[in-house]
PDB file of N, CA and C in Angstrom:
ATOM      1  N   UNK A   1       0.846  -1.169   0.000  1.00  0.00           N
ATOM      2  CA  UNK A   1       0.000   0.000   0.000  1.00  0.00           C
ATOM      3  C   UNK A   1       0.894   1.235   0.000  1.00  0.00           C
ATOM      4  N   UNK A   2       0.974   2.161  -0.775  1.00  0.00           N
ATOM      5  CA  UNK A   2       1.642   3.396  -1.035  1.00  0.00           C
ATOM      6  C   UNK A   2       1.725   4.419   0.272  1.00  0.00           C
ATOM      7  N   UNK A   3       2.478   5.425   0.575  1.00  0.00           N
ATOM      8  CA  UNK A   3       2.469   6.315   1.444  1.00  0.00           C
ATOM      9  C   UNK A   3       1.581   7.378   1.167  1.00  0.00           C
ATOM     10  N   UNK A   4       0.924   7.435   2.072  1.00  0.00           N
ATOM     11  CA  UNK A   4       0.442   9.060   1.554  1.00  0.00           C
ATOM     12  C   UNK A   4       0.950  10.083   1.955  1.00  0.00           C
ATOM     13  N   UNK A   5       1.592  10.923   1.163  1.00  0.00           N
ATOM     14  CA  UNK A   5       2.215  12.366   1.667  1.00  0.00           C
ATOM     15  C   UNK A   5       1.313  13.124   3.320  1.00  0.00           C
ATOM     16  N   UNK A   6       1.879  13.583   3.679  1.00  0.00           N
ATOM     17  CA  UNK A   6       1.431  14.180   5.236  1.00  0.00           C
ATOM     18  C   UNK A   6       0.525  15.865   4.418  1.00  0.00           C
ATOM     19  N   UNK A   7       0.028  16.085   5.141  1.00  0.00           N
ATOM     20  CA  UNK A   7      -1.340  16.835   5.137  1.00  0.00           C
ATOM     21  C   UNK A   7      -0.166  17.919   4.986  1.00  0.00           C
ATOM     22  N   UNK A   8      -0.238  19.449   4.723  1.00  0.00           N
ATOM     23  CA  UNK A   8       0.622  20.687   4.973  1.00  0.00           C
ATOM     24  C   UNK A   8      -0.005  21.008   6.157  1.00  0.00           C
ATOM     25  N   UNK A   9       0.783  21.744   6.801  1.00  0.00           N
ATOM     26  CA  UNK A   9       0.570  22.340   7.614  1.00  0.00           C
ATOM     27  C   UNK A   9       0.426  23.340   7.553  1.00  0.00           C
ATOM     28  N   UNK A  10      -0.802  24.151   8.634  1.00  0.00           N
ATOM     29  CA  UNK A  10      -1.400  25.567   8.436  1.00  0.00           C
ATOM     30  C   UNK A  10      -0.129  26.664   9.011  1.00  0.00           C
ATOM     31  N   UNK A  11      -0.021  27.713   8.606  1.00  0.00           N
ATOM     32  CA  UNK A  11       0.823  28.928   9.298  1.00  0.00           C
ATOM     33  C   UNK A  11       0.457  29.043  10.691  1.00  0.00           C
ATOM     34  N   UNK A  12       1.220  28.705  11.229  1.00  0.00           N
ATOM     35  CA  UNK A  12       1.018  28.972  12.911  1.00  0.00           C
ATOM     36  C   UNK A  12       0.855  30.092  13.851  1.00  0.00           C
ATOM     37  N   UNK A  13       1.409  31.530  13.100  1.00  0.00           N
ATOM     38  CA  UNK A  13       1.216  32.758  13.587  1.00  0.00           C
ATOM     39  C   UNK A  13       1.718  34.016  12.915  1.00  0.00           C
ATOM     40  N   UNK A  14       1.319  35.321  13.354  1.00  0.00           N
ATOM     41  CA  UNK A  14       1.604  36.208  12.633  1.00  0.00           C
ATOM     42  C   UNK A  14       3.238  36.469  12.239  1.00  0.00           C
ATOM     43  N   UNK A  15       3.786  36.043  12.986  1.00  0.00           N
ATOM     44  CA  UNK A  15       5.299  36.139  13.576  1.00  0.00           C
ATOM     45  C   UNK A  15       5.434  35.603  11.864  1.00  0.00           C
ATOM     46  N   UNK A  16       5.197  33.935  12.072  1.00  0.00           N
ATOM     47  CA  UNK A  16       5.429  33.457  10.844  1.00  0.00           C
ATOM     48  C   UNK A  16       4.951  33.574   9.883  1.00  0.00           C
ATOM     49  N   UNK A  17       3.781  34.318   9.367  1.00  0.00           N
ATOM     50  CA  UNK A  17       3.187  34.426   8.311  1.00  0.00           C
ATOM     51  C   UNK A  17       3.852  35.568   7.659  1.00  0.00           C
ATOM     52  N   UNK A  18       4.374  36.768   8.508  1.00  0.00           N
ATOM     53  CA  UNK A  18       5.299  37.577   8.043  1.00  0.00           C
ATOM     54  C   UNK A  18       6.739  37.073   7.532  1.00  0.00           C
ATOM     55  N   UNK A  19       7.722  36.210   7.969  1.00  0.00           N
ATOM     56  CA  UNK A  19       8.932  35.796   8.305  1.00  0.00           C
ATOM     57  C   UNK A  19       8.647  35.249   6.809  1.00  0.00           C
ATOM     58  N   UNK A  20       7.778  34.484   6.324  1.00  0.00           N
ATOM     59  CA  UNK A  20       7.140  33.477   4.924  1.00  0.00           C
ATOM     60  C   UNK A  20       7.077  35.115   4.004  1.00  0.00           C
ATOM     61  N   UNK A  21       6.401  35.565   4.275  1.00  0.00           N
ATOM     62  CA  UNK A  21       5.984  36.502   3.184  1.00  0.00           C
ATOM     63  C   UNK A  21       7.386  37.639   2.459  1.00  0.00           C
ATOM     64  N   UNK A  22       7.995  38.237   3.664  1.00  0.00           N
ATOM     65  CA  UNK A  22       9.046  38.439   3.481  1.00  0.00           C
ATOM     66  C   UNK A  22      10.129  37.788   2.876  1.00  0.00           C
ATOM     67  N   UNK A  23      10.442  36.639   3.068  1.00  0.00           N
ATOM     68  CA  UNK A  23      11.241  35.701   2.185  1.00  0.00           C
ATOM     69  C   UNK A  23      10.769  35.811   0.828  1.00  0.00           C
ATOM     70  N   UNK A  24       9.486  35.462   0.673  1.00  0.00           N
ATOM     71  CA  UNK A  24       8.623  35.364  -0.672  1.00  0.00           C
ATOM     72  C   UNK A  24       9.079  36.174  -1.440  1.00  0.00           C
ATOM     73  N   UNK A  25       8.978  37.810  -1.046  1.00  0.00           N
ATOM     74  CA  UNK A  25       9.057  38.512  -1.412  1.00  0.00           C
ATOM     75  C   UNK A  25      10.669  38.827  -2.510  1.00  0.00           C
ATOM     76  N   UNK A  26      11.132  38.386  -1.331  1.00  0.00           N
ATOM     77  CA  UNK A  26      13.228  38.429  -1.955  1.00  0.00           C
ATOM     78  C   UNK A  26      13.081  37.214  -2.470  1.00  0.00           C
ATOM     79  N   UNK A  27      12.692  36.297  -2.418  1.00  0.00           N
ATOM     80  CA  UNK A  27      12.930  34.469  -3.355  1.00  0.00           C
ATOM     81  C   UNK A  27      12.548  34.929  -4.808  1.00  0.00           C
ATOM     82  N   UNK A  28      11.628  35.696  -4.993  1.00  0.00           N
ATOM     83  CA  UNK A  28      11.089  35.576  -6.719  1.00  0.00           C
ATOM     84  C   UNK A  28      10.376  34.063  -7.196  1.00  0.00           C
ATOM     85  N   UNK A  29       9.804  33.451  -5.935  1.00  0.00           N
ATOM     86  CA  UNK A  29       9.127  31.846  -6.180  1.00  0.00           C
ATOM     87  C   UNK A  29       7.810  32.005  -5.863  1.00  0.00           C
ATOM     88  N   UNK A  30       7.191  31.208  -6.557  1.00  0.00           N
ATOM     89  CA  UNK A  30       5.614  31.409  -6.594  1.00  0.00           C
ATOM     90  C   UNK A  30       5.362  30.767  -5.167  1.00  0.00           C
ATOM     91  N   UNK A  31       4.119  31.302  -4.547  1.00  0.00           N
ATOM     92  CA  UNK A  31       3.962  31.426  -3.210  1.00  0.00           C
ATOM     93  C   UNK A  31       4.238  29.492  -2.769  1.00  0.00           C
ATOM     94  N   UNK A  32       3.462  28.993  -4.208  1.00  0.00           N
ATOM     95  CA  UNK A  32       2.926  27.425  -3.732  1.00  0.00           C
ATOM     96  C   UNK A  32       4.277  26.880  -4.046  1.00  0.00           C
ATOM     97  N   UNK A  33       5.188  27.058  -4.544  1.00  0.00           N
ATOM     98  CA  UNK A  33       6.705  26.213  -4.980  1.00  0.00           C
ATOM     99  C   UNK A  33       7.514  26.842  -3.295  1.00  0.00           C
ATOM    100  N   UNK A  34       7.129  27.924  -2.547  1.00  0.00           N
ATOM    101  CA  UNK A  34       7.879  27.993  -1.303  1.00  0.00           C
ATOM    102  C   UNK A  34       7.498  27.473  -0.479  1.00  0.00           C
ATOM    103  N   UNK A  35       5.863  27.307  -0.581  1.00  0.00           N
ATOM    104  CA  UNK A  35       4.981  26.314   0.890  1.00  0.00           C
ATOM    105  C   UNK A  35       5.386  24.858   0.625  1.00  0.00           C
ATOM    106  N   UNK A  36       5.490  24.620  -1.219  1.00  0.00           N
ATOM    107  CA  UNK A  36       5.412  23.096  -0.960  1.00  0.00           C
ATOM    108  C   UNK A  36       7.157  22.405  -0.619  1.00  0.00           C
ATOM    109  N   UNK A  37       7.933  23.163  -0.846  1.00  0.00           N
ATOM    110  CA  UNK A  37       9.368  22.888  -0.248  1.00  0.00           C
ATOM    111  C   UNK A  37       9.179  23.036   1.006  1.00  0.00           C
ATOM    112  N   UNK A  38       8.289  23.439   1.769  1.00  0.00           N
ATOM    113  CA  UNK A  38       8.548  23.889   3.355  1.00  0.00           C
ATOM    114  C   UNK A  38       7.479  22.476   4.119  1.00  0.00           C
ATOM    115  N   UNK A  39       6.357  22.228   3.229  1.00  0.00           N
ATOM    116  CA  UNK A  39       5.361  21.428   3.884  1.00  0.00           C
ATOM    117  C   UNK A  39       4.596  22.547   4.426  1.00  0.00           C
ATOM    118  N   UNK A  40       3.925  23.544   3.811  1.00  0.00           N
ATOM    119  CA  UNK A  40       3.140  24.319   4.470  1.00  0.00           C
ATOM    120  C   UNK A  40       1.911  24.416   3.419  1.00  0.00           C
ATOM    121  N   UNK A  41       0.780  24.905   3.903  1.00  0.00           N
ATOM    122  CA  UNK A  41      -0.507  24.861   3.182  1.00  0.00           C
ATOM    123  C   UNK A  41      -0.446  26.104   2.637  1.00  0.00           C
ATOM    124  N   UNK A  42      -0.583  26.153   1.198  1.00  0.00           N
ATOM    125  CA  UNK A  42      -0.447  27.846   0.439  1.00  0.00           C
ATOM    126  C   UNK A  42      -1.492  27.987   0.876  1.00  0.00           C
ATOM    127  N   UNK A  43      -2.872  27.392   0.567  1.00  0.00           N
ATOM    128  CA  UNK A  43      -3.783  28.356   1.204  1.00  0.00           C
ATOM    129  C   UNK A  43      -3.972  29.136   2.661  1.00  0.00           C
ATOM    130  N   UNK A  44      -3.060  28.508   3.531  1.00  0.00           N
ATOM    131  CA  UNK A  44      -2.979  29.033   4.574  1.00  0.00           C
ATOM    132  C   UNK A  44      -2.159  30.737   4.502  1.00  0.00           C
ATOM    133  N   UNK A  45      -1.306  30.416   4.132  1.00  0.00           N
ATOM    134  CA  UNK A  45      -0.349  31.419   3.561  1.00  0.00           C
ATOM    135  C   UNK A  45      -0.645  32.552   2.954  1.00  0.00           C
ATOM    136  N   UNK A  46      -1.712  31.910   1.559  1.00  0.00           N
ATOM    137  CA  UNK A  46      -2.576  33.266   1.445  1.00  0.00           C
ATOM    138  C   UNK A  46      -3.302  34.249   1.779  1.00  0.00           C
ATOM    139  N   UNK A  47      -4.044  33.428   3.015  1.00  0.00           N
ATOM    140  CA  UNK A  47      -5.053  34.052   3.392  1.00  0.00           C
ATOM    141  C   UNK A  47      -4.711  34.815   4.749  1.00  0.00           C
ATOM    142  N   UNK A  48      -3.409  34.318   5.117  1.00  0.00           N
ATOM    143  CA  UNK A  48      -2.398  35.461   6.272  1.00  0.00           C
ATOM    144  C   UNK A  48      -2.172  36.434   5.302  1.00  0.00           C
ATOM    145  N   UNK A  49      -1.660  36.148   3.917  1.00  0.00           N
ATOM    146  CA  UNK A  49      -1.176  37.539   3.226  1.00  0.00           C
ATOM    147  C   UNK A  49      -2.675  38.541   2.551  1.00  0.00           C
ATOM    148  N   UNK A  50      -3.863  38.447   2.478  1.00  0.00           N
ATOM    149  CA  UNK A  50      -5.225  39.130   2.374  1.00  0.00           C
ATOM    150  C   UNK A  50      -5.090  39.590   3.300  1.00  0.00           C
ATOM    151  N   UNK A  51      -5.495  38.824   4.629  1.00  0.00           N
ATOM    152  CA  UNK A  51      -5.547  39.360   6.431  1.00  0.00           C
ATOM    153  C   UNK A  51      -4.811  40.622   6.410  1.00  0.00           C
ATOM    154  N   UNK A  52      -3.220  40.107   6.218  1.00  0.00           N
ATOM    155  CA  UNK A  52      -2.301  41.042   6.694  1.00  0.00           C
ATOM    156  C   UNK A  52      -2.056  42.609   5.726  1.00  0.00           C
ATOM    157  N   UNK A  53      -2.773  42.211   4.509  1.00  0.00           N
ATOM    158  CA  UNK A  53      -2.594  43.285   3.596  1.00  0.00           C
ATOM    159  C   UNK A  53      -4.204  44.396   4.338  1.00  0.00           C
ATOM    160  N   UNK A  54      -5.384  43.873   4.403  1.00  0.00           N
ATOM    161  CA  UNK A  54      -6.288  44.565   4.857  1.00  0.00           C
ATOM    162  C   UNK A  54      -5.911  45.048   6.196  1.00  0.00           C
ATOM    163  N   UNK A  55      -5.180  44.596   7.023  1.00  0.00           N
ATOM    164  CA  UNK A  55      -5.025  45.872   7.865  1.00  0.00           C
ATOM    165  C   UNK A  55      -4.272  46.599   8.118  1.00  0.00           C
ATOM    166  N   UNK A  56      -3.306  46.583   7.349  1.00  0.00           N
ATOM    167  CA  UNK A  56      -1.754  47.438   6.610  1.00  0.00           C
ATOM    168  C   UNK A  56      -2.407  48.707   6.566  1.00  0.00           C
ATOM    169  N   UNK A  57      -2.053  49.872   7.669  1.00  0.00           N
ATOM    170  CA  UNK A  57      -2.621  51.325   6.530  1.00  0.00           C
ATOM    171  C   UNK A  57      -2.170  51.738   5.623  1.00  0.00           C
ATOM    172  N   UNK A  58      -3.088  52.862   4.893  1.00  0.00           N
ATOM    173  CA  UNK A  58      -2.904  53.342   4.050  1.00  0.00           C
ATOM    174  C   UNK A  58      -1.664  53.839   3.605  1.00  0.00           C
ATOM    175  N   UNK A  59      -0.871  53.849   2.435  1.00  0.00           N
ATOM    176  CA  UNK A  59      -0.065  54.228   2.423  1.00  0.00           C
ATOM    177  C   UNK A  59      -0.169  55.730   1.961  1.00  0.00           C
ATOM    178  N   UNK A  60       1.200  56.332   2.863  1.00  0.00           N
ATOM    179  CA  UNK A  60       0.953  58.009   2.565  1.00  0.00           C
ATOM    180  C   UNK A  60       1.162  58.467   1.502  1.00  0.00           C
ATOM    181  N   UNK A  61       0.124  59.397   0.819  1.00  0.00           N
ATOM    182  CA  UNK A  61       0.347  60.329  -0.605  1.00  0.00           C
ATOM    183  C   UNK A  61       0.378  61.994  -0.128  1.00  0.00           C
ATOM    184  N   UNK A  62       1.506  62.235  -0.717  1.00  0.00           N
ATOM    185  CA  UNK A  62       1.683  63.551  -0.383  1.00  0.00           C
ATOM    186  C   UNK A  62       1.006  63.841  -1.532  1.00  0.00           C
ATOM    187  N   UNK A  63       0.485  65.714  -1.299  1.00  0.00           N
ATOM    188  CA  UNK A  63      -0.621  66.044  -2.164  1.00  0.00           C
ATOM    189  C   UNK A  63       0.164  67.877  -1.677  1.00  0.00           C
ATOM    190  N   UNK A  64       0.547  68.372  -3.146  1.00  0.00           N
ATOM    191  CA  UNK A  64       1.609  69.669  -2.524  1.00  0.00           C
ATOM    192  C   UNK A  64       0.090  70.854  -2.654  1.00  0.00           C
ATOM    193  N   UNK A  65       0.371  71.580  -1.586  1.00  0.00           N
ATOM    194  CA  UNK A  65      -0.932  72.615  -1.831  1.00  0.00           C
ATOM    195  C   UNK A  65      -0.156  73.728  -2.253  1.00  0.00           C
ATOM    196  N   UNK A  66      -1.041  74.475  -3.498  1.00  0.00           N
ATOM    197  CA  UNK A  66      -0.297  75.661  -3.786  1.00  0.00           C
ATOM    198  C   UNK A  66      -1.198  77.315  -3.835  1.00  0.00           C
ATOM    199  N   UNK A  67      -0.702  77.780  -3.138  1.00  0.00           N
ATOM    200  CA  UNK A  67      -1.673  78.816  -2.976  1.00  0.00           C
ATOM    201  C   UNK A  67      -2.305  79.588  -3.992  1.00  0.00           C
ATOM    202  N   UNK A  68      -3.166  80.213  -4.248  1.00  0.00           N
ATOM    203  CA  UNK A  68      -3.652  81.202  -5.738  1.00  0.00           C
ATOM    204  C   UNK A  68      -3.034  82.323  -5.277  1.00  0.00           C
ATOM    205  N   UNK A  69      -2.270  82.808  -6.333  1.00  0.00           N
ATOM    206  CA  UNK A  69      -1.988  84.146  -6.047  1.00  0.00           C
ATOM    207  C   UNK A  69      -2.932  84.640  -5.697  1.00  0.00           C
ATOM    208  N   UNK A  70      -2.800  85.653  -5.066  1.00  0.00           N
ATOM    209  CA  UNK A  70      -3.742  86.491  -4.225  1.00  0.00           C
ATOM    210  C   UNK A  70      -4.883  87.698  -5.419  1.00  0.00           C
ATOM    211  N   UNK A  71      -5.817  87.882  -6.025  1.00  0.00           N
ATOM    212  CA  UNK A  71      -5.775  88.952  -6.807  1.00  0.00           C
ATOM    213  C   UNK A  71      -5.500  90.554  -7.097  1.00  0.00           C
ATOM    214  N   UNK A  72      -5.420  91.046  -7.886  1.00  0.00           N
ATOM    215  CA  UNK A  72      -4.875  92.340  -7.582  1.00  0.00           C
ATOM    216  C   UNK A  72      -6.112  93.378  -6.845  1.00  0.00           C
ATOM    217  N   UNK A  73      -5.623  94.270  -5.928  1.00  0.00           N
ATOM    218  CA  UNK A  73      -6.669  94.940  -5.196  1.00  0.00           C
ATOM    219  C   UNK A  73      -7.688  95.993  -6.102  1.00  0.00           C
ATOM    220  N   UNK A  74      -8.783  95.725  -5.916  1.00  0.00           N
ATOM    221  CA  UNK A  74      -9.669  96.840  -7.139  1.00  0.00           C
ATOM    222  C   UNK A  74      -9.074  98.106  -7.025  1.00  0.00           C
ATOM    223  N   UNK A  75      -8.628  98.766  -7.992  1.00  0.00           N
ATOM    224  CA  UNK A  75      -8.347  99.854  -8.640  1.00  0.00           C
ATOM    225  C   UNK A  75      -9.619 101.028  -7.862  1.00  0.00           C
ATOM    226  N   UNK A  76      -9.074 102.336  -6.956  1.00  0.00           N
ATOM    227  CA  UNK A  76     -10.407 103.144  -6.679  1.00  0.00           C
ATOM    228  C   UNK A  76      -9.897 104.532  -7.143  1.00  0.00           C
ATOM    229  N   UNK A  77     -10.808 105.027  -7.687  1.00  0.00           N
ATOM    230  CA  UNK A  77     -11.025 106.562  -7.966  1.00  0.00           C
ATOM    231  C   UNK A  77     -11.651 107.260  -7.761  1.00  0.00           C
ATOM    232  N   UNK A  78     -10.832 108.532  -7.137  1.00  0.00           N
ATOM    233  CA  UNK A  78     -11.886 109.581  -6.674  1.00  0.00           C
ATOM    234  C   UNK A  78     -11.608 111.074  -6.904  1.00  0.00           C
ATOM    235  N   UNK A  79     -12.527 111.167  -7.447  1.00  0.00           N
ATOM    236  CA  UNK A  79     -13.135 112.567  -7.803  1.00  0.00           C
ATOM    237  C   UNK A  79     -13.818 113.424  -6.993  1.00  0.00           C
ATOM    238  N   UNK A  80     -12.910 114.485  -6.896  1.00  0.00           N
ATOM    239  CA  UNK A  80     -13.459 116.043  -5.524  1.00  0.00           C
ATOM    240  C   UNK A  80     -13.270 117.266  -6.575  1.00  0.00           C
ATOM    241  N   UNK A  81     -14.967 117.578  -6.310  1.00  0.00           N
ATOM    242  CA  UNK A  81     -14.905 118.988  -6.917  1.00  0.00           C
ATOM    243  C   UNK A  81     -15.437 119.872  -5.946  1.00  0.00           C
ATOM    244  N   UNK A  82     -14.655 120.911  -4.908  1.00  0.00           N
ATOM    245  CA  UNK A  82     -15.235 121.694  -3.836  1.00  0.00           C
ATOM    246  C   UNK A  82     -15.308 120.584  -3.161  1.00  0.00           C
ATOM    247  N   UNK A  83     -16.681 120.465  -2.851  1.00  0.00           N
ATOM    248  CA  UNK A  83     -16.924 119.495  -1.139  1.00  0.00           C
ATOM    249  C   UNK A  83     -18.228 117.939  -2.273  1.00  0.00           C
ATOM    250  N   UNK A  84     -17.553 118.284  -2.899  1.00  0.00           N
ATOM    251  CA  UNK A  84     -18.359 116.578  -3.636  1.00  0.00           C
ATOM    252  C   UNK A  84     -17.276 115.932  -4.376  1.00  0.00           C
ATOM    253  N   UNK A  85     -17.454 113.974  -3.863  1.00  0.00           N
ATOM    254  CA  UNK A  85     -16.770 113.007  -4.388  1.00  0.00           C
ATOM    255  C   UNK A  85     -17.000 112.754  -4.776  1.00  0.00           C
ATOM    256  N   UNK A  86     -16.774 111.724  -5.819  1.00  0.00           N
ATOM    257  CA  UNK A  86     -17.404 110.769  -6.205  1.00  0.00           C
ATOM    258  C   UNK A  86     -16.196 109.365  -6.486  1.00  0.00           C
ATOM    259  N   UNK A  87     -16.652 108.518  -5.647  1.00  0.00           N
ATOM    260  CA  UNK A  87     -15.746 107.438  -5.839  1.00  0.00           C
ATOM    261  C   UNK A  87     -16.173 106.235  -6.852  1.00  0.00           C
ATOM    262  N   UNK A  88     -15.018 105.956  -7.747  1.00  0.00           N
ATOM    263  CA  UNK A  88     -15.112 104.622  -8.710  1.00  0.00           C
ATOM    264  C   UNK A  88     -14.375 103.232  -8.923  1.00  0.00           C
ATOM    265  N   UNK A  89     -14.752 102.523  -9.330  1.00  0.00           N
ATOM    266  CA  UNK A  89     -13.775 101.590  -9.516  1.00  0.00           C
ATOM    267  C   UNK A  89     -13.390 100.921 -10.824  1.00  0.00           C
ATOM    268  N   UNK A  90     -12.556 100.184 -11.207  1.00  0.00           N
ATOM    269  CA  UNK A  90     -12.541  99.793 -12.453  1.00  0.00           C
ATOM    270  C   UNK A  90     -13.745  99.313 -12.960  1.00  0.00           C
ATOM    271  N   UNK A  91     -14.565  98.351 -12.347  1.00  0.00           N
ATOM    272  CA  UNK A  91     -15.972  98.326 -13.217  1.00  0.00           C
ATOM    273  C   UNK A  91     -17.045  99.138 -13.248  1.00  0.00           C
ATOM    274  N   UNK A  92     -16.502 100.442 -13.239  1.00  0.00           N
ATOM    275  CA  UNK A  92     -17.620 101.387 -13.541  1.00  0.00           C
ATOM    276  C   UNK A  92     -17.971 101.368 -15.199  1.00  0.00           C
ATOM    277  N   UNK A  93     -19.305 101.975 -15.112  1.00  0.00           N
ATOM    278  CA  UNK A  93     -19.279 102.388 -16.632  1.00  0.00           C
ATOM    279  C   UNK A  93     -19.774 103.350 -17.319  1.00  0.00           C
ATOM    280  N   UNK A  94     -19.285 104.054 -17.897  1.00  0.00           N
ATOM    281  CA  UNK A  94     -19.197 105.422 -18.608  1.00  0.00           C
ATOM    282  C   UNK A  94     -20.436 106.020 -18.400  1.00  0.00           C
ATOM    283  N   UNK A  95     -21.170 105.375 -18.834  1.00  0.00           N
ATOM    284  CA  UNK A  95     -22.043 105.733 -18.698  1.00  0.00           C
ATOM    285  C   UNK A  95     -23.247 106.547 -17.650  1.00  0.00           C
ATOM    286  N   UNK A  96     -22.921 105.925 -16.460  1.00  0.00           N
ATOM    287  CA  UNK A  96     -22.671 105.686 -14.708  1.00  0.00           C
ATOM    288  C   UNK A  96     -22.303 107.286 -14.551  1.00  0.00           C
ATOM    289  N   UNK A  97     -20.623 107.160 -15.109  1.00  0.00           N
ATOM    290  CA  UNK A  97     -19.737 108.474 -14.714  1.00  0.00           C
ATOM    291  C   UNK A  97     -20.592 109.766 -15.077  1.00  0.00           C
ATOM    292  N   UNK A  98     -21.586 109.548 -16.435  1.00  0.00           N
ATOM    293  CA  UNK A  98     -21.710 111.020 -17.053  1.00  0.00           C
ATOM    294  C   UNK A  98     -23.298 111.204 -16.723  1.00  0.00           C
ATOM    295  N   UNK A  99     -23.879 110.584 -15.954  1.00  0.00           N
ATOM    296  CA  UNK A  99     -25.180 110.509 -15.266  1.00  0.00           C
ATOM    297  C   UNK A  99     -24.734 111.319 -13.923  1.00  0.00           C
ATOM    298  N   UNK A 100     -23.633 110.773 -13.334  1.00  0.00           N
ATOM    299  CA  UNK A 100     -22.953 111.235 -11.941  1.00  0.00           C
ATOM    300  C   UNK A 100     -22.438 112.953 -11.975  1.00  0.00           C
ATOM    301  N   UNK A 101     -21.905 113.089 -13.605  1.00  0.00           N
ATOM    302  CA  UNK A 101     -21.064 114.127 -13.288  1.00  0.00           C
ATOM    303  C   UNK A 101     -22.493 115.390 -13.775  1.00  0.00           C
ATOM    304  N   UNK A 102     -23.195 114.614 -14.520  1.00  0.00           N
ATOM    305  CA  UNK A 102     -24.792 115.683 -14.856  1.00  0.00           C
ATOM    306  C   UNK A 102     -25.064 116.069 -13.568  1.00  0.00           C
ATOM    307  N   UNK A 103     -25.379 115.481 -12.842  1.00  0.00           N
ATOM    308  CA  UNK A 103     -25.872 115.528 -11.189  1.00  0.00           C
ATOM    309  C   UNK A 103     -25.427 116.556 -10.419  1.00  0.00           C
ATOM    310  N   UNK A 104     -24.199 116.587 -10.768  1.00  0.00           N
ATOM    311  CA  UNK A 104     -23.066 117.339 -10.117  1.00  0.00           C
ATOM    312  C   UNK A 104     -23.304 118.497 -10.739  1.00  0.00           C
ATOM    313  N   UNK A 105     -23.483 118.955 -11.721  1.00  0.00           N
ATOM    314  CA  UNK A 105     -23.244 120.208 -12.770  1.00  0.00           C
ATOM    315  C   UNK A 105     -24.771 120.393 -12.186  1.00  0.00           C
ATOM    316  N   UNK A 106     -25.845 120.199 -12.059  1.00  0.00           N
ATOM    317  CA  UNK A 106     -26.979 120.369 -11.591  1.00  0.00           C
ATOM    318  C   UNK A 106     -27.311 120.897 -10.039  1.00  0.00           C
ATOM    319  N   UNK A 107     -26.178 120.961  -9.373  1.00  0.00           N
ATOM    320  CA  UNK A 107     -26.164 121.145  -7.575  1.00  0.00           C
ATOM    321  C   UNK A 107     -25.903 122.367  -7.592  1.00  0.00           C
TER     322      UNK A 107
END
């Protein structure tokens, strides 16, 4: 009657499921060609490396903030004739001005 190969054995702890994965990592061998030289169950192996990847945080992304230049301050103008102003700004419009300055010629 033939032997039957022995069952693999499951990963026994985090200690080792890291110590495996790390190797893995530097070997360049597919996960199941390192468990089955060792006698270990890949599926065990895998499912420490899911586990251990879901609670790994996030890894950090820097994100550079850059300020808006600031805009340039509205432009003001003012107009004194005797004891009357009249203040403007760049979005005035002409129109505005010669309604304002009628007004004025009218006082």
């Amino acid at each position: 009657m033939p032997l039957l190969d022995a069952q693999p054995r499951k990963i026994r702890d985090e200690a080792e499921a890291r110590a495996l994965l790390d190797e893995l990592d530097h070997a360049r061998v597919p996960l199941v060609d390192l468990c089955r030289a060792r006698g270990l169950d890949a599926r065990s192996l895998s499912c420490w490396r899911r586990n251990l990847q879901r609670r790994a945080p996030e890894p950090l992304r820097f994100v550079e903030l850059v300020t808006a230049p600031a805009p340039p301050p509205a432009a003001r103008y003012r107009l004194t004739v005797g004891d009357v102003a009249i203040e403007l700004s760049d979005d005035f419009h002409p129109h505005t001005l010669a309604r304002l300055l009628a007004a004025v010629r009218g006082c």
